[in-house]
PDB file of N, CA and C in Angstrom:
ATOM      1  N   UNK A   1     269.626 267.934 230.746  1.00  0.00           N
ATOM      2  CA  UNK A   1     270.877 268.600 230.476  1.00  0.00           C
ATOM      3  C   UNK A   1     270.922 268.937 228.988  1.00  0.00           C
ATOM      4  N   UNK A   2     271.110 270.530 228.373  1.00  0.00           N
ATOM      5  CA  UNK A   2     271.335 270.701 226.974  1.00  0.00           C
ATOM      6  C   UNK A   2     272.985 270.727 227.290  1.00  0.00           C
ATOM      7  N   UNK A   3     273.161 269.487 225.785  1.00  0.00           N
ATOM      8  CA  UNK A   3     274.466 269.443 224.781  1.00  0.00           C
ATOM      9  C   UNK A   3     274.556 269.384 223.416  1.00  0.00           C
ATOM     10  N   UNK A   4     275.443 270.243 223.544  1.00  0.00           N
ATOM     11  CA  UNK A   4     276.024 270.399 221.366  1.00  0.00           C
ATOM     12  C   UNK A   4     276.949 269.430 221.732  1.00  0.00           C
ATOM     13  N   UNK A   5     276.416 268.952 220.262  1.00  0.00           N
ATOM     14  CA  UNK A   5     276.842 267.628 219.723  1.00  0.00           C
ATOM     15  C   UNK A   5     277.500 268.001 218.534  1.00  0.00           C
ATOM     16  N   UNK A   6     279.011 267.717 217.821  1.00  0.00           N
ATOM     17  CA  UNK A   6     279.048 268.225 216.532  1.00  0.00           C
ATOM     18  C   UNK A   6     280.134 267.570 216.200  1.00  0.00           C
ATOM     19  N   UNK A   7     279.187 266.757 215.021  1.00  0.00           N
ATOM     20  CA  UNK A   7     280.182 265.587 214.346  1.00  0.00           C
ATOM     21  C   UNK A   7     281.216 266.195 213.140  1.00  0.00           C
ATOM     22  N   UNK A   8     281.865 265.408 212.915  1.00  0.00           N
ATOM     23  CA  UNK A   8     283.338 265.274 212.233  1.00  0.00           C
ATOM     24  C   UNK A   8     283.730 263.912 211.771  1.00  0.00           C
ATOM     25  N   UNK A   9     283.473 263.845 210.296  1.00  0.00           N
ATOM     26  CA  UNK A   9     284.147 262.956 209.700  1.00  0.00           C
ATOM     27  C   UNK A   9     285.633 261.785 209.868  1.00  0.00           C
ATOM     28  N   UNK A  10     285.798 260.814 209.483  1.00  0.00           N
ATOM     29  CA  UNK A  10     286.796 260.123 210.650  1.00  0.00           C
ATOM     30  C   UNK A  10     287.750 260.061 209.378  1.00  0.00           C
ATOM     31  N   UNK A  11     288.685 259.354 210.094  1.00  0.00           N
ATOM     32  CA  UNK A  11     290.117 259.205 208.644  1.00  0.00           C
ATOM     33  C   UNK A  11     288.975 257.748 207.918  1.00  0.00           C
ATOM     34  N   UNK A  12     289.234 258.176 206.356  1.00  0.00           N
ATOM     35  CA  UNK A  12     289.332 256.657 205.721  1.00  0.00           C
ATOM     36  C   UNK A  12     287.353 257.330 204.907  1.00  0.00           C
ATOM     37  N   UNK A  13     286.401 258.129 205.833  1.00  0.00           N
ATOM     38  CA  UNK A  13     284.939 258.665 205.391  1.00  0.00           C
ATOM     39  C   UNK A  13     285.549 259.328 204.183  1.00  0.00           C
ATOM     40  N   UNK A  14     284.638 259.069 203.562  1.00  0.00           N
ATOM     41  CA  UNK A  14     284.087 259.948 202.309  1.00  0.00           C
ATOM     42  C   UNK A  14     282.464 260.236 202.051  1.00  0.00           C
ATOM     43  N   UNK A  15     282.336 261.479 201.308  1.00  0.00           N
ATOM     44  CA  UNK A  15     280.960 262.047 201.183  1.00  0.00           C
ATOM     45  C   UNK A  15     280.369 260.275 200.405  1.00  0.00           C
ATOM     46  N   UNK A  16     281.262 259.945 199.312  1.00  0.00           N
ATOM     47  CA  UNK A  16     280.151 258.893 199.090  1.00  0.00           C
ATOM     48  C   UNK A  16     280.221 257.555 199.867  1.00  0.00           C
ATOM     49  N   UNK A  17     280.691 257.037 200.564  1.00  0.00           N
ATOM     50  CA  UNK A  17     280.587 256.039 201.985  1.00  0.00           C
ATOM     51  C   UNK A  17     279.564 256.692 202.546  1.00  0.00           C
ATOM     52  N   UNK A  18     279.354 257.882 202.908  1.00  0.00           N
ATOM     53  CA  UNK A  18     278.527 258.707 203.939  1.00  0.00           C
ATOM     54  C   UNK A  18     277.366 258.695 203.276  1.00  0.00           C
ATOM     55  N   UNK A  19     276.821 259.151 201.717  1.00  0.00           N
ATOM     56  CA  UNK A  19     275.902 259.057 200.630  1.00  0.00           C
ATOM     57  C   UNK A  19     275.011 257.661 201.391  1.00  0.00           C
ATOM     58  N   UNK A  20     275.634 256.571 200.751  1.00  0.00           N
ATOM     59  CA  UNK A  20     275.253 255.281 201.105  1.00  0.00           C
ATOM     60  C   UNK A  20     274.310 255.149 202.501  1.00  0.00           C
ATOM     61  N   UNK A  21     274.471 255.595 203.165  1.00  0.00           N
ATOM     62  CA  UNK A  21     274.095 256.096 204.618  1.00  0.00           C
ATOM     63  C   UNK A  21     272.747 256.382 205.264  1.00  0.00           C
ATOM     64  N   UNK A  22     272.946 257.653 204.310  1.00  0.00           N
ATOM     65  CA  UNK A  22     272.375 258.960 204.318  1.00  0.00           C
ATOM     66  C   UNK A  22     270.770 258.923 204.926  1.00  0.00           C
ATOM     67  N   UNK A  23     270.413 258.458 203.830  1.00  0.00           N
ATOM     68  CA  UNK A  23     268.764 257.939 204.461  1.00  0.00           C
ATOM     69  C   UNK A  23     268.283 256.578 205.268  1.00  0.00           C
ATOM     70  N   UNK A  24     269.485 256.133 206.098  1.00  0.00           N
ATOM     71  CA  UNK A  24     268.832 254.992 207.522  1.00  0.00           C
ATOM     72  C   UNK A  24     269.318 256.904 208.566  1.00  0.00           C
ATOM     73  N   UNK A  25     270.231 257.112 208.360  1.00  0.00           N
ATOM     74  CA  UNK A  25     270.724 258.407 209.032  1.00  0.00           C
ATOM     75  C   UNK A  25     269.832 259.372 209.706  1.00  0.00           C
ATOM     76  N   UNK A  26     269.038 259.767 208.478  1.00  0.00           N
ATOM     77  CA  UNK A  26     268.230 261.146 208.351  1.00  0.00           C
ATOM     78  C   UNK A  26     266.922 260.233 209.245  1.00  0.00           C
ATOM     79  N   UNK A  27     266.670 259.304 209.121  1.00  0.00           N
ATOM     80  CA  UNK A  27     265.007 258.509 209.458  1.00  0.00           C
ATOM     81  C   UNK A  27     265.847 258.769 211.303  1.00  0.00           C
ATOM     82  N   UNK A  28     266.552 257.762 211.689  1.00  0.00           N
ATOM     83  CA  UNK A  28     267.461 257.909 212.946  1.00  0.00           C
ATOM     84  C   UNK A  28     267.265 259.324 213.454  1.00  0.00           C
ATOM     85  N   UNK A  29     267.988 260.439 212.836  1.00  0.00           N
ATOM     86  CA  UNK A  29     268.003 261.625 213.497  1.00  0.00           C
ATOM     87  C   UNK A  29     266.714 261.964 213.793  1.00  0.00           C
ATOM     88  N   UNK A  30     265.632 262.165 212.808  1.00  0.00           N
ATOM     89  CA  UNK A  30     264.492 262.585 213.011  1.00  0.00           C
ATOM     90  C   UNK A  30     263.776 262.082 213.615  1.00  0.00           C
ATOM     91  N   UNK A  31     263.885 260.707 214.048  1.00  0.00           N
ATOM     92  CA  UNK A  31     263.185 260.329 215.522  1.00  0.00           C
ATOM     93  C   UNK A  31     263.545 260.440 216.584  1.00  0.00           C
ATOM     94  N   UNK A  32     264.819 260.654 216.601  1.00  0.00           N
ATOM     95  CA  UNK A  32     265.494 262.012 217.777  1.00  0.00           C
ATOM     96  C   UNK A  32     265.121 263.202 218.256  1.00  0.00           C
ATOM     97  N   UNK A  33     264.485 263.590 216.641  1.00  0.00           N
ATOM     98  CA  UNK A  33     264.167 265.066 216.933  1.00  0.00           C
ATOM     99  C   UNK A  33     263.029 264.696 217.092  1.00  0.00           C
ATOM    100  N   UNK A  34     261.813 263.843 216.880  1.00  0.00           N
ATOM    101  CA  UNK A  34     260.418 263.625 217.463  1.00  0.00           C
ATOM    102  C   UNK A  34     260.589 263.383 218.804  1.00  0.00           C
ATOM    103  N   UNK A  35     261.313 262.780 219.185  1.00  0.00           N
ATOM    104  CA  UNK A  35     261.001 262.681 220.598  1.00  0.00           C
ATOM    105  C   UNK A  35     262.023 263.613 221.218  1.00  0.00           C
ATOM    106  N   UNK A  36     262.166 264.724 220.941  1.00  0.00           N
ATOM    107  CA  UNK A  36     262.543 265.927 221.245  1.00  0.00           C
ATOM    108  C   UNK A  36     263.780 265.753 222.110  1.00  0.00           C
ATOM    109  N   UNK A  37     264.353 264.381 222.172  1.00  0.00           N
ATOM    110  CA  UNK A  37     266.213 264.734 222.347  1.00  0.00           C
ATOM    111  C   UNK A  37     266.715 265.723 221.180  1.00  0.00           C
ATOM    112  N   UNK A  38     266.944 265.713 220.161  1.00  0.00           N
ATOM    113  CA  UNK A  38     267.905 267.054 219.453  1.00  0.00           C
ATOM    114  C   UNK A  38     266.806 268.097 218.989  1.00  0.00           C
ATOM    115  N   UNK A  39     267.152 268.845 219.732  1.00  0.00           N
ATOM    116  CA  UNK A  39     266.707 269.921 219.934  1.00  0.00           C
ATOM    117  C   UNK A  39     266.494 270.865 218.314  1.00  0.00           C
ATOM    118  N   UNK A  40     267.611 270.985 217.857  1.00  0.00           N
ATOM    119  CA  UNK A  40     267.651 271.792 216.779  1.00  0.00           C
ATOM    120  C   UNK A  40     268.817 271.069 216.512  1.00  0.00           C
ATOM    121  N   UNK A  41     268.913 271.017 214.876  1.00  0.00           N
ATOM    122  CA  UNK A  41     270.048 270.157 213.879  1.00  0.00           C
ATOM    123  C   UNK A  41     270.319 271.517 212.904  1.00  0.00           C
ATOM    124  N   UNK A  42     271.752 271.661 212.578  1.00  0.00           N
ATOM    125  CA  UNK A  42     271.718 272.406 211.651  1.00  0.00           C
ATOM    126  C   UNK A  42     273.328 271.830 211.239  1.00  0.00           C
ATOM    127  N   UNK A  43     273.837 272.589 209.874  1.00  0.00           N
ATOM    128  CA  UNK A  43     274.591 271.917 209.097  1.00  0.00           C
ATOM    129  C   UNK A  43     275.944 272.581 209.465  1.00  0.00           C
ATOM    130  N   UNK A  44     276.950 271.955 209.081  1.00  0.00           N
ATOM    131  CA  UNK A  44     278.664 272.777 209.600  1.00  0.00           C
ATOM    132  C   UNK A  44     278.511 273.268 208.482  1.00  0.00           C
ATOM    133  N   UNK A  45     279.148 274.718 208.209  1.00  0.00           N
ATOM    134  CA  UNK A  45     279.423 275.277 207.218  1.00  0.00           C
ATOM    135  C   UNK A  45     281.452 275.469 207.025  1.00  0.00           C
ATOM    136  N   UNK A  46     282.266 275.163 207.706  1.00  0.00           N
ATOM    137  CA  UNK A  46     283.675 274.580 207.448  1.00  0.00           C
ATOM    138  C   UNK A  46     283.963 273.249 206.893  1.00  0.00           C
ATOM    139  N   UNK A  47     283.044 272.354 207.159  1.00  0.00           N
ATOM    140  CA  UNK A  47     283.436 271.123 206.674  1.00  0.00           C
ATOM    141  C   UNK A  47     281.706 270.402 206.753  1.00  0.00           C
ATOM    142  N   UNK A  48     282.467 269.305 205.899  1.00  0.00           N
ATOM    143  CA  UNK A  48     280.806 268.764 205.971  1.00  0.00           C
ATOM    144  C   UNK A  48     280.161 267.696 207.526  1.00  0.00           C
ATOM    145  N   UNK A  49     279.370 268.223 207.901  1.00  0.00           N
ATOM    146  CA  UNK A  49     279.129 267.619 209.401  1.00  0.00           C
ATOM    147  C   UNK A  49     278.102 268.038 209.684  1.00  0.00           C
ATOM    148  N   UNK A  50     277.286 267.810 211.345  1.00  0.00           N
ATOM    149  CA  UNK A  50     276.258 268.624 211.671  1.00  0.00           C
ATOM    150  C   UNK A  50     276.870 269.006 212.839  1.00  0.00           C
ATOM    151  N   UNK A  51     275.707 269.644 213.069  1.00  0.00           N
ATOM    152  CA  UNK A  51     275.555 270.865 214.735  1.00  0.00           C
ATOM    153  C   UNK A  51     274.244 270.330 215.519  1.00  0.00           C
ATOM    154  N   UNK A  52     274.543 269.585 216.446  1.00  0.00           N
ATOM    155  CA  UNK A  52     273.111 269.014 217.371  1.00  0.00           C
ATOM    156  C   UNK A  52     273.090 269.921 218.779  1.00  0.00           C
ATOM    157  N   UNK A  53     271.858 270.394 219.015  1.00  0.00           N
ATOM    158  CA  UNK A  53     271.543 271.004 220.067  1.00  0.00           C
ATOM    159  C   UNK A  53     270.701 269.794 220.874  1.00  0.00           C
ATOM    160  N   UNK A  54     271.060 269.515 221.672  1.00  0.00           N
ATOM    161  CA  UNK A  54     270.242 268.059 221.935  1.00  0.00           C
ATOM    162  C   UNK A  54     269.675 268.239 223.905  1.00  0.00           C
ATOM    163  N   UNK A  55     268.880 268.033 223.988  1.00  0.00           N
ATOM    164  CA  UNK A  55     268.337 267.760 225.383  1.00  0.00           C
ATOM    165  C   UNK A  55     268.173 266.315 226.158  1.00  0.00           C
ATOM    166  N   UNK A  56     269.254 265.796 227.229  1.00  0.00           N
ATOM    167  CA  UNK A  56     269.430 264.597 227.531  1.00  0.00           C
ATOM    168  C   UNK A  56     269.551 264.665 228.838  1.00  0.00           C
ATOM    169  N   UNK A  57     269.916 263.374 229.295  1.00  0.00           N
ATOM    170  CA  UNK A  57     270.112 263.303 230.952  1.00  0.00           C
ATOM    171  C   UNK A  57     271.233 263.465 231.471  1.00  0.00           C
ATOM    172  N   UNK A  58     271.886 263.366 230.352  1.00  0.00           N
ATOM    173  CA  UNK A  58     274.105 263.228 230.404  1.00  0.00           C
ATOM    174  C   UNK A  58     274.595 263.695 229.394  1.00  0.00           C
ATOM    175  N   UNK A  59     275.625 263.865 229.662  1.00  0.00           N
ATOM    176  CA  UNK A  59     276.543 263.816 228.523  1.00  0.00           C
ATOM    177  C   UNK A  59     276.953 262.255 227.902  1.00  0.00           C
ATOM    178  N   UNK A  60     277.037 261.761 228.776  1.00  0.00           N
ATOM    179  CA  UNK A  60     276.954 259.906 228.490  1.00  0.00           C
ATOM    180  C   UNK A  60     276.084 259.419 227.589  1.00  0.00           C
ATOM    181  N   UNK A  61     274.592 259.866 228.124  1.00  0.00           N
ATOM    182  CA  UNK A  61     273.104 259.816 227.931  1.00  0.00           C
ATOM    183  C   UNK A  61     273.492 260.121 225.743  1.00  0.00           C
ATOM    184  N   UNK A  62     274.015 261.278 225.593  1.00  0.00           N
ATOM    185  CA  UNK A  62     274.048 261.770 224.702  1.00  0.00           C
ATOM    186  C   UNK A  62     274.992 261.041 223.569  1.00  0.00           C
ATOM    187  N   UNK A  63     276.278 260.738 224.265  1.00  0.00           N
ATOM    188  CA  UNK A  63     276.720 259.943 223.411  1.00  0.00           C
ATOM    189  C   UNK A  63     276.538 258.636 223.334  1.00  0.00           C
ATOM    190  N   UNK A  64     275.409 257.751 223.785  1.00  0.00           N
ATOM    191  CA  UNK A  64     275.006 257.131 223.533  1.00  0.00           C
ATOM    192  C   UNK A  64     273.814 256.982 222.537  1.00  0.00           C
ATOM    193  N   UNK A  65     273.026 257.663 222.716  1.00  0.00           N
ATOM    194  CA  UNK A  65     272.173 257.957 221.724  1.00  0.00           C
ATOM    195  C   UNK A  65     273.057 258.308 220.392  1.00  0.00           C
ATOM    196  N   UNK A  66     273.990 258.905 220.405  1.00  0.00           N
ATOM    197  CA  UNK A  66     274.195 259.486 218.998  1.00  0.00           C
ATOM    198  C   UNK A  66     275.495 258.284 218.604  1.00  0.00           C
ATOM    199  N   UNK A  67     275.630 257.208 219.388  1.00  0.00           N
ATOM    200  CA  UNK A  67     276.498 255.967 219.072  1.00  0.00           C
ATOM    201  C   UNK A  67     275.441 255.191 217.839  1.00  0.00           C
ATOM    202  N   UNK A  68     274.118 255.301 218.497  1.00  0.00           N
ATOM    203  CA  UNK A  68     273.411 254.605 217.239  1.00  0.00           C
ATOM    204  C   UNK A  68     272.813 254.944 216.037  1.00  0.00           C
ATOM    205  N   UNK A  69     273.336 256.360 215.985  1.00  0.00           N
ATOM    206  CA  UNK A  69     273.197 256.546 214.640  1.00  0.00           C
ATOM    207  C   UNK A  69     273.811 255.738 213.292  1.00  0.00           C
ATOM    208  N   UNK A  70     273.335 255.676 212.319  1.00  0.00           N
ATOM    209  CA  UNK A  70     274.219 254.312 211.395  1.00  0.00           C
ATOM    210  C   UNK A  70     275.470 254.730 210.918  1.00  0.00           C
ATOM    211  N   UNK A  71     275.997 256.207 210.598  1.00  0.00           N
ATOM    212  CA  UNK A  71     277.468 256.591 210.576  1.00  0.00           C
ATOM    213  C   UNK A  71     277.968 256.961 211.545  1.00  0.00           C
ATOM    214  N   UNK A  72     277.557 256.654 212.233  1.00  0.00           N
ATOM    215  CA  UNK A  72     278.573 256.150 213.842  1.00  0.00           C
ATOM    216  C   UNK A  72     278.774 254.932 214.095  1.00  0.00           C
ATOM    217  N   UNK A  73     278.118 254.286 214.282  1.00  0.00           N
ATOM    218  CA  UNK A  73     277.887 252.576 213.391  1.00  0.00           C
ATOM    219  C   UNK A  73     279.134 251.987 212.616  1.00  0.00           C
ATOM    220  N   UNK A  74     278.871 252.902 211.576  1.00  0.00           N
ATOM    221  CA  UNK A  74     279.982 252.183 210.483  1.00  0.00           C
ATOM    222  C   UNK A  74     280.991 252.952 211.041  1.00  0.00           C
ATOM    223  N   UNK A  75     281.309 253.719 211.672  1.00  0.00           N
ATOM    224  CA  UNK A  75     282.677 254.032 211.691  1.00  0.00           C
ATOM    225  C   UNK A  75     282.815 255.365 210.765  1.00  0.00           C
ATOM    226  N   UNK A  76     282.361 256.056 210.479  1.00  0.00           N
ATOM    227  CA  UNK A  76     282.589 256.875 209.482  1.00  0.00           C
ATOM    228  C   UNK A  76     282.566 258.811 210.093  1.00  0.00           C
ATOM    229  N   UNK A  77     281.724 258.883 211.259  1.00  0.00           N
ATOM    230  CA  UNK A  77     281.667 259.885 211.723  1.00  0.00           C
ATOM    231  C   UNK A  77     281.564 259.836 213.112  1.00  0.00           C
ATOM    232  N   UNK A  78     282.204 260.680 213.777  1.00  0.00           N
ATOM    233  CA  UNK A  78     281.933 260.649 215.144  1.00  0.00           C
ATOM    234  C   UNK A  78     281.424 262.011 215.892  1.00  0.00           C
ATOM    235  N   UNK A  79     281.181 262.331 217.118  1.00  0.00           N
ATOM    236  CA  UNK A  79     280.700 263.280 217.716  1.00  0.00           C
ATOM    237  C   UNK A  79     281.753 263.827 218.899  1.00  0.00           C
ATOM    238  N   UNK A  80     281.761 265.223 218.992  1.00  0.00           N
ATOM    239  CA  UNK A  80     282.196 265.632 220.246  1.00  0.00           C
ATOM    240  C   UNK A  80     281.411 266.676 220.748  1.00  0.00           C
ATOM    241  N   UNK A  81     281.214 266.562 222.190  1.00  0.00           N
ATOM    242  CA  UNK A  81     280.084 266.519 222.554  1.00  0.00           C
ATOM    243  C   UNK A  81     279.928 267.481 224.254  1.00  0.00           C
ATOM    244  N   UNK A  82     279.514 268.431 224.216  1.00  0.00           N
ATOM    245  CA  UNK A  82     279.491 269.465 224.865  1.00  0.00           C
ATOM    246  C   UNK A  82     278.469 270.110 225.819  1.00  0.00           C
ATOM    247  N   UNK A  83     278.361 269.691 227.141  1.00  0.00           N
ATOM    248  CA  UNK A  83     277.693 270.181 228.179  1.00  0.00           C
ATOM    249  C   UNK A  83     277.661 271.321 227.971  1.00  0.00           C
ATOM    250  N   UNK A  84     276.053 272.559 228.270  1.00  0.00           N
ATOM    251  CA  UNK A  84     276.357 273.746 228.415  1.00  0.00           C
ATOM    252  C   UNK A  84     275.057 274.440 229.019  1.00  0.00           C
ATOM    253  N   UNK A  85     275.562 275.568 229.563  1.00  0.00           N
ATOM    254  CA  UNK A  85     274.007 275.984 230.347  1.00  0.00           C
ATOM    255  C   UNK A  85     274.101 277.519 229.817  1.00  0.00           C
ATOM    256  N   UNK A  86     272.867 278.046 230.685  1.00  0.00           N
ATOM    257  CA  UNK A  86     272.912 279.193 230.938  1.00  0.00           C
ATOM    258  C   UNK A  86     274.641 280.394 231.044  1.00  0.00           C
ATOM    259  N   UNK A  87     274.789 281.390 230.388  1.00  0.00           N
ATOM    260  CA  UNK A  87     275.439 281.641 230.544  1.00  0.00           C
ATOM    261  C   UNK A  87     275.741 282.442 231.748  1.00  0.00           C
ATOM    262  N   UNK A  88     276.930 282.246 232.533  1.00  0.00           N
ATOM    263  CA  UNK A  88     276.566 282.742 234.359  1.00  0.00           C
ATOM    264  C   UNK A  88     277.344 284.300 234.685  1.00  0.00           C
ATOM    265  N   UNK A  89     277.950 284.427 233.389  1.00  0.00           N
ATOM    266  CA  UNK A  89     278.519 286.023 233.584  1.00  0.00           C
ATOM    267  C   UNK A  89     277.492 286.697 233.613  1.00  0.00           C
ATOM    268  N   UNK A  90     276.088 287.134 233.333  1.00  0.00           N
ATOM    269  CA  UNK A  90     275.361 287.998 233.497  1.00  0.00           C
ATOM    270  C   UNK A  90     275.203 288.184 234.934  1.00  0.00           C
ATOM    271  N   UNK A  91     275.471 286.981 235.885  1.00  0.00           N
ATOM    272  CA  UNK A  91     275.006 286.913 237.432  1.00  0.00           C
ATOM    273  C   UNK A  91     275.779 288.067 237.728  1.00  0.00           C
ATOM    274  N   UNK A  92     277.342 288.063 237.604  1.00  0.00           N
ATOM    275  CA  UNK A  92     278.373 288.571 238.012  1.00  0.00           C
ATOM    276  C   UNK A  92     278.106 290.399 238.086  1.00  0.00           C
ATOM    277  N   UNK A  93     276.996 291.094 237.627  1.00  0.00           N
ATOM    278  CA  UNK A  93     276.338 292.282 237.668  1.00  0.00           C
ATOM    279  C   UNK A  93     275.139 292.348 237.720  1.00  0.00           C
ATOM    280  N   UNK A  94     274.624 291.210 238.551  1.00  0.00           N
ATOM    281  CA  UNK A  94     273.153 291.615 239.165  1.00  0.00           C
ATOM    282  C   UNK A  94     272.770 292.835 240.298  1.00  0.00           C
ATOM    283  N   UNK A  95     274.165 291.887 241.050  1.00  0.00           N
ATOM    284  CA  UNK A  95     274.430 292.643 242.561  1.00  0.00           C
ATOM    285  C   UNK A  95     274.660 294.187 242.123  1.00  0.00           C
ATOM    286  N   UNK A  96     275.439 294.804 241.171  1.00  0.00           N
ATOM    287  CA  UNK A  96     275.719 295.843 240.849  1.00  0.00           C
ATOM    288  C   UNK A  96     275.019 296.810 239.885  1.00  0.00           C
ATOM    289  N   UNK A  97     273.370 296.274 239.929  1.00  0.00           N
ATOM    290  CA  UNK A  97     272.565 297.215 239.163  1.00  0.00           C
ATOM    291  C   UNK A  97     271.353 297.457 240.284  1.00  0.00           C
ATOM    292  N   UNK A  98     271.366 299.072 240.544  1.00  0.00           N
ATOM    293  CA  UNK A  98     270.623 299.855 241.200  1.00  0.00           C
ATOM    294  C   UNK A  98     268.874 299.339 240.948  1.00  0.00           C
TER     295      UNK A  98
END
């Protein structure tokens, strides 16, 4: 199952609480991305956060994995977290092309 994953800072985080972090974080994610659960990581550009494209078995599956990240851990960031497929409006004019 692909889900976007896209965290958001919690009440009480700050960039430097989050600093402190940073690199048990980055080692965590990237063995995520070796074993090819997150798919593609890229950065929020509204606020400071990421964007996970992630490949899992659940949505459960997913927020579990991303529970053990270490600023999820501490409490400092969390995820919301988004089933999604193929998009199915293209079906809706199959039938109707000659």
């Amino acid at each position: 199952m692909r889900v976007i994953a896209i965290s958001k800072m919690k009440s009480g985080a700050t960039k430097e609480k989050n600093a402190a972090l940073n690199a048990k974080e980055l080692v965590k994610e990237w063995e995520l991305q070796k074993a090819d659960v997150i798919r593609q990581a890229h950065s929020r550009t509204d606020q400071t956060g990421s964007i996970f494209m992630m490949e899992v078995a659940s949505a459960d599956d997913a927020r579990k994995k991303l529970a053990a990240l270490p600023l999820v851990e501490a409490g400092l960031i969390e995820f919301d977290v988004f089933p999604y497929q193929a998009y199915e409006a293209y079906e809706s004019i199959f039938g109707k092309i000659a």
